[in-house]
Every structure is written in structure tokens, then in C-alpha cells.
C-alpha atoms as a PDB file:
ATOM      1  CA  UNK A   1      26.195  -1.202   9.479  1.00  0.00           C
ATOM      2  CA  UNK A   2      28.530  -3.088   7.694  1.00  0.00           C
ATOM      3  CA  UNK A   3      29.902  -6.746  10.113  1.00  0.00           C
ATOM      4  CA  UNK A   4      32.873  -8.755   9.205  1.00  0.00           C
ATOM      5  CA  UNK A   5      33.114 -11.827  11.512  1.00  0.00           C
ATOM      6  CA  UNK A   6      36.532 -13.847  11.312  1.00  0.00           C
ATOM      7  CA  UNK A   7      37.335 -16.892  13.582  1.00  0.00           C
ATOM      8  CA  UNK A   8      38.928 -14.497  16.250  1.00  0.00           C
ATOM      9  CA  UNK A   9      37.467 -11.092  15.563  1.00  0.00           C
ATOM     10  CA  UNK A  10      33.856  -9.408  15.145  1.00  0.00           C
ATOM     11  CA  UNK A  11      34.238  -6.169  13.152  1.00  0.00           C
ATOM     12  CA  UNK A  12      31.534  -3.394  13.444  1.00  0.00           C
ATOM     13  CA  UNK A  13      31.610  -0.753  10.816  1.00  0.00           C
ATOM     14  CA  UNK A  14      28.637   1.711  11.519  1.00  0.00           C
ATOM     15  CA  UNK A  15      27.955   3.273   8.386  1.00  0.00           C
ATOM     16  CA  UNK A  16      27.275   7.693   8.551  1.00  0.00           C
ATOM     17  CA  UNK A  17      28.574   9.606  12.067  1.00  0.00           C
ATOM     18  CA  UNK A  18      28.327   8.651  16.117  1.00  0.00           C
ATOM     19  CA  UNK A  19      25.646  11.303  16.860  1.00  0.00           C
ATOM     20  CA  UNK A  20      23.078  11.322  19.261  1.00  0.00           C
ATOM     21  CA  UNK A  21      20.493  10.778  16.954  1.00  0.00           C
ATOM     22  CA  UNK A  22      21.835   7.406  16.509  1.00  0.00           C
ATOM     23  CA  UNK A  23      22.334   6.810  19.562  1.00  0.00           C
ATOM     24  CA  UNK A  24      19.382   4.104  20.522  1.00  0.00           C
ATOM     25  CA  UNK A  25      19.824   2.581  16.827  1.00  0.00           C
ATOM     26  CA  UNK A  26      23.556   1.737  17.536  1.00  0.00           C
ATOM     27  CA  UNK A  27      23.405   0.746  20.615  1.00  0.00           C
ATOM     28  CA  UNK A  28      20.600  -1.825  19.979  1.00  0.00           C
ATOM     29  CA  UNK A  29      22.969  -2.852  16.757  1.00  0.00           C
ATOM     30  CA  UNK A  30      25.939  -3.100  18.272  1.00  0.00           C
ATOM     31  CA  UNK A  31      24.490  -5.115  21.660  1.00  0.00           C
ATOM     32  CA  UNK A  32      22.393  -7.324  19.581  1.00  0.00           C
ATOM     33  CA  UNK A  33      25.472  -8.602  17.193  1.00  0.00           C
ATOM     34  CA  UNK A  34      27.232  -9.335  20.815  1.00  0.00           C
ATOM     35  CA  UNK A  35      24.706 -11.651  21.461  1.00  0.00           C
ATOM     36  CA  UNK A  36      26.136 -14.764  20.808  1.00  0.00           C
ATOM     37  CA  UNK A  37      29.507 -13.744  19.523  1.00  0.00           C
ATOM     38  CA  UNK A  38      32.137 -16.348  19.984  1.00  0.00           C
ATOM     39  CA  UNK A  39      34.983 -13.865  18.592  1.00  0.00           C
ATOM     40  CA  UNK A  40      37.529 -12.747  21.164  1.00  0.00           C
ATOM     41  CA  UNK A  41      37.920  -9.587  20.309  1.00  0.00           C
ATOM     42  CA  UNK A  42      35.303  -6.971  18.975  1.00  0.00           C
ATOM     43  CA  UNK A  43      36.862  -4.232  16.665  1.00  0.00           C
ATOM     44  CA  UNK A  44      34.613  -0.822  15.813  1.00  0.00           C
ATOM     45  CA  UNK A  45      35.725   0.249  12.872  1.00  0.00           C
ATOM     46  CA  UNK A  46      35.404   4.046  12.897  1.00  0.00           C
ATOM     47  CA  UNK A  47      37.083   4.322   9.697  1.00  0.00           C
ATOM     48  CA  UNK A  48      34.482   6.086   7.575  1.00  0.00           C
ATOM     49  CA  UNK A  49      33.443   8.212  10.429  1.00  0.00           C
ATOM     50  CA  UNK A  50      33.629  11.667  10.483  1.00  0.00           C
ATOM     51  CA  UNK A  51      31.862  13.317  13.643  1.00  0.00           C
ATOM     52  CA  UNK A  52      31.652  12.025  17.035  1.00  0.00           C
ATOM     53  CA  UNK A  53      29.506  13.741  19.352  1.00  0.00           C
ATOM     54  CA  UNK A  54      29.540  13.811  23.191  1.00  0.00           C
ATOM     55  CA  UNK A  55      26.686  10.817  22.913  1.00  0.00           C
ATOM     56  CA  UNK A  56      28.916   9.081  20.506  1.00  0.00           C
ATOM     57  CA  UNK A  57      31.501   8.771  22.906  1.00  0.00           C
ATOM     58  CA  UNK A  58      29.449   7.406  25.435  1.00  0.00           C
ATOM     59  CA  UNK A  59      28.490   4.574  22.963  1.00  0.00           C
ATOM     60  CA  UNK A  60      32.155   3.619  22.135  1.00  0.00           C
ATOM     61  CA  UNK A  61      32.529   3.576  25.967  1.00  0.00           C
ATOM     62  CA  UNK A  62      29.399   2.055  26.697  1.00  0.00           C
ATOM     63  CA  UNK A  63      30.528  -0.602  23.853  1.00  0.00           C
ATOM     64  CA  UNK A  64      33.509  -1.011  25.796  1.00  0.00           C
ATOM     65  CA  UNK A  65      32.143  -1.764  29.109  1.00  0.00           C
ATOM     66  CA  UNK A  66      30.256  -4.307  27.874  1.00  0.00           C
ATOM     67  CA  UNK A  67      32.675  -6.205  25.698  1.00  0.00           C
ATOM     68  CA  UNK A  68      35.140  -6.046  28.988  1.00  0.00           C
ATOM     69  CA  UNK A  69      32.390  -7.515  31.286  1.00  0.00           C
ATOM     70  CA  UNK A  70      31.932 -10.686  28.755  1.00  0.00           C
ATOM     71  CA  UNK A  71      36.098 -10.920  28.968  1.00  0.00           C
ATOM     72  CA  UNK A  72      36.368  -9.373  24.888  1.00  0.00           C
ATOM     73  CA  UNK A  73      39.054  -6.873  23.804  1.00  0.00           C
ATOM     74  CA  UNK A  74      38.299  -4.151  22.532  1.00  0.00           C
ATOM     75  CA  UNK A  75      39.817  -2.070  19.403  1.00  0.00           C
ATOM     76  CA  UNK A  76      38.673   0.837  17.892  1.00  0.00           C
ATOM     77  CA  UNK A  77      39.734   1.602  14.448  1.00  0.00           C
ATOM     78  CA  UNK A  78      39.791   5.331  13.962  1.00  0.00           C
ATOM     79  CA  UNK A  79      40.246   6.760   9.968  1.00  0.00           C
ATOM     80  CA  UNK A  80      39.705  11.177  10.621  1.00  0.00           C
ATOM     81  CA  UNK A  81      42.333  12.617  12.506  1.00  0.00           C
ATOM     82  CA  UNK A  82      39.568  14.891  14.581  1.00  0.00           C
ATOM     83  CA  UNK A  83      38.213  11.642  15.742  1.00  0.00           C
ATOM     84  CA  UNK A  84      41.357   9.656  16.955  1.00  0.00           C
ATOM     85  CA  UNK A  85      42.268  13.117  18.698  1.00  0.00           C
ATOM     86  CA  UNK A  86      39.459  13.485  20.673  1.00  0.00           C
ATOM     87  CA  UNK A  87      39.579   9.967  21.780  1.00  0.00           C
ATOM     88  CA  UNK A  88      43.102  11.280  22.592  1.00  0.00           C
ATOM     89  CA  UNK A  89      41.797  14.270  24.354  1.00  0.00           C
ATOM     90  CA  UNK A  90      39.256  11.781  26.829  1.00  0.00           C
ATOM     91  CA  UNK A  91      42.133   9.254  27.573  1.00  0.00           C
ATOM     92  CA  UNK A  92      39.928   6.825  25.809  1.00  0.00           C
ATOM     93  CA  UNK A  93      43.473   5.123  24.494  1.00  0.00           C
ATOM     94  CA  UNK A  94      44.268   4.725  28.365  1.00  0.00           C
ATOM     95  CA  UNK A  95      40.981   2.108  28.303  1.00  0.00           C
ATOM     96  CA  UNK A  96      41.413   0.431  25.062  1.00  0.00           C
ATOM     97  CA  UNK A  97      43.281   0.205  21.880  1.00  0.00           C
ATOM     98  CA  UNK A  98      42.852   2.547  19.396  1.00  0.00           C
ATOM     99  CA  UNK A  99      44.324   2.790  16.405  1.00  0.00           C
ATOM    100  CA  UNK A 100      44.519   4.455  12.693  1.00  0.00           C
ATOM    101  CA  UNK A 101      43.181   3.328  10.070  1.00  0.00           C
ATOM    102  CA  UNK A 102      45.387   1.890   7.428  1.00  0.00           C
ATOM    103  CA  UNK A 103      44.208   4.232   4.256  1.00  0.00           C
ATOM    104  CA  UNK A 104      44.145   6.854   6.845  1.00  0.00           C
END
């Protein structure tokens, strides 16, 4: 997991895919990095991520949730095209920003 904190932003770029495998590891990351953040908005960087499983998109939602119940906005920073369509496909985009990747 790579983290890039500027003055307004906390950037979390999990390193390998969103799998239910994962899923405990991430979510302990990803909740433990909140902790504390003083950022205003939280940006997962799915750049360098490939496959998203079903549990995968419960942690980007589950992410979501709790970055809207501490007042944060969310992005979501999407680099394969499968990805950002089946966050298309669930509406996800309807909940929060997500957006290409710039090298994508």
C-alpha cells in the first residue's frame, strides 16, 4: 500500500487486485490510515489495479460509507477500463466520483 498525504488530500494506492482474499487486510489498512486523517478528501487510487471482485466492491463502498459519515469526499481513481466499467455497471459513479486515471 503505497499513501501520499497532501495538505487537502489522503491518497490510498493498494498495491496487487481488490479480491476477497484481501479483503480483512485492506479494510484494516485503509480504516486505520483514516484514523486521524485531517485531509478533506480521501482518494483510492485504483490505478494499478486490475481485478475487482464482488468483495472488492464492497470495500470501495464500505470505504465510502465511512469517509461520508466523518464528512470526507470521496474519489476513486480508476486506471483498467474493466474496472471503471463495472463501477459503471453498479452506479457506483451515482455515489462518488470516479475518475480515469491520467496514464490510463
Amino acid at each position: 500500500m503505497t499513501l501520499t498525504t497532501t495538505d487537502a488530500t489522503l491518497c490510498l494506492r493498494p498495491e496487487g487486485n481488490l479480491l476477497a482474499s484481501r479483503a480483512k487486510e485492506l479494510t484494516a489498512t485503509f480504516l486505520a490510515e483514516l484514523e486521524g486523517c485531517e485531509a478533506t478528501t480521501v482518494e483510492l487510487d485504483l490505478s494499478e489495479v486490475g481485478e475487482v471482485d464482488s468483495i472488492g466492491v464492497n470495500i470501495v463502498v464500505g470505504l465510502f460509507r465511512e469517509c461520508e459519515s466523518r464528512g470526507l469526499e470521496y474519489v476513486v481513481t480508476v486506471g483498467d477500463p474493466h474496472v471503471h466499467s463495472l463501477f459503471t455497471l453498479f452506479k457506483l459513479d451515482q455515489w462518488f466520483t470516479v475518475q480515469a486515471a491520467e496514464h490510463a
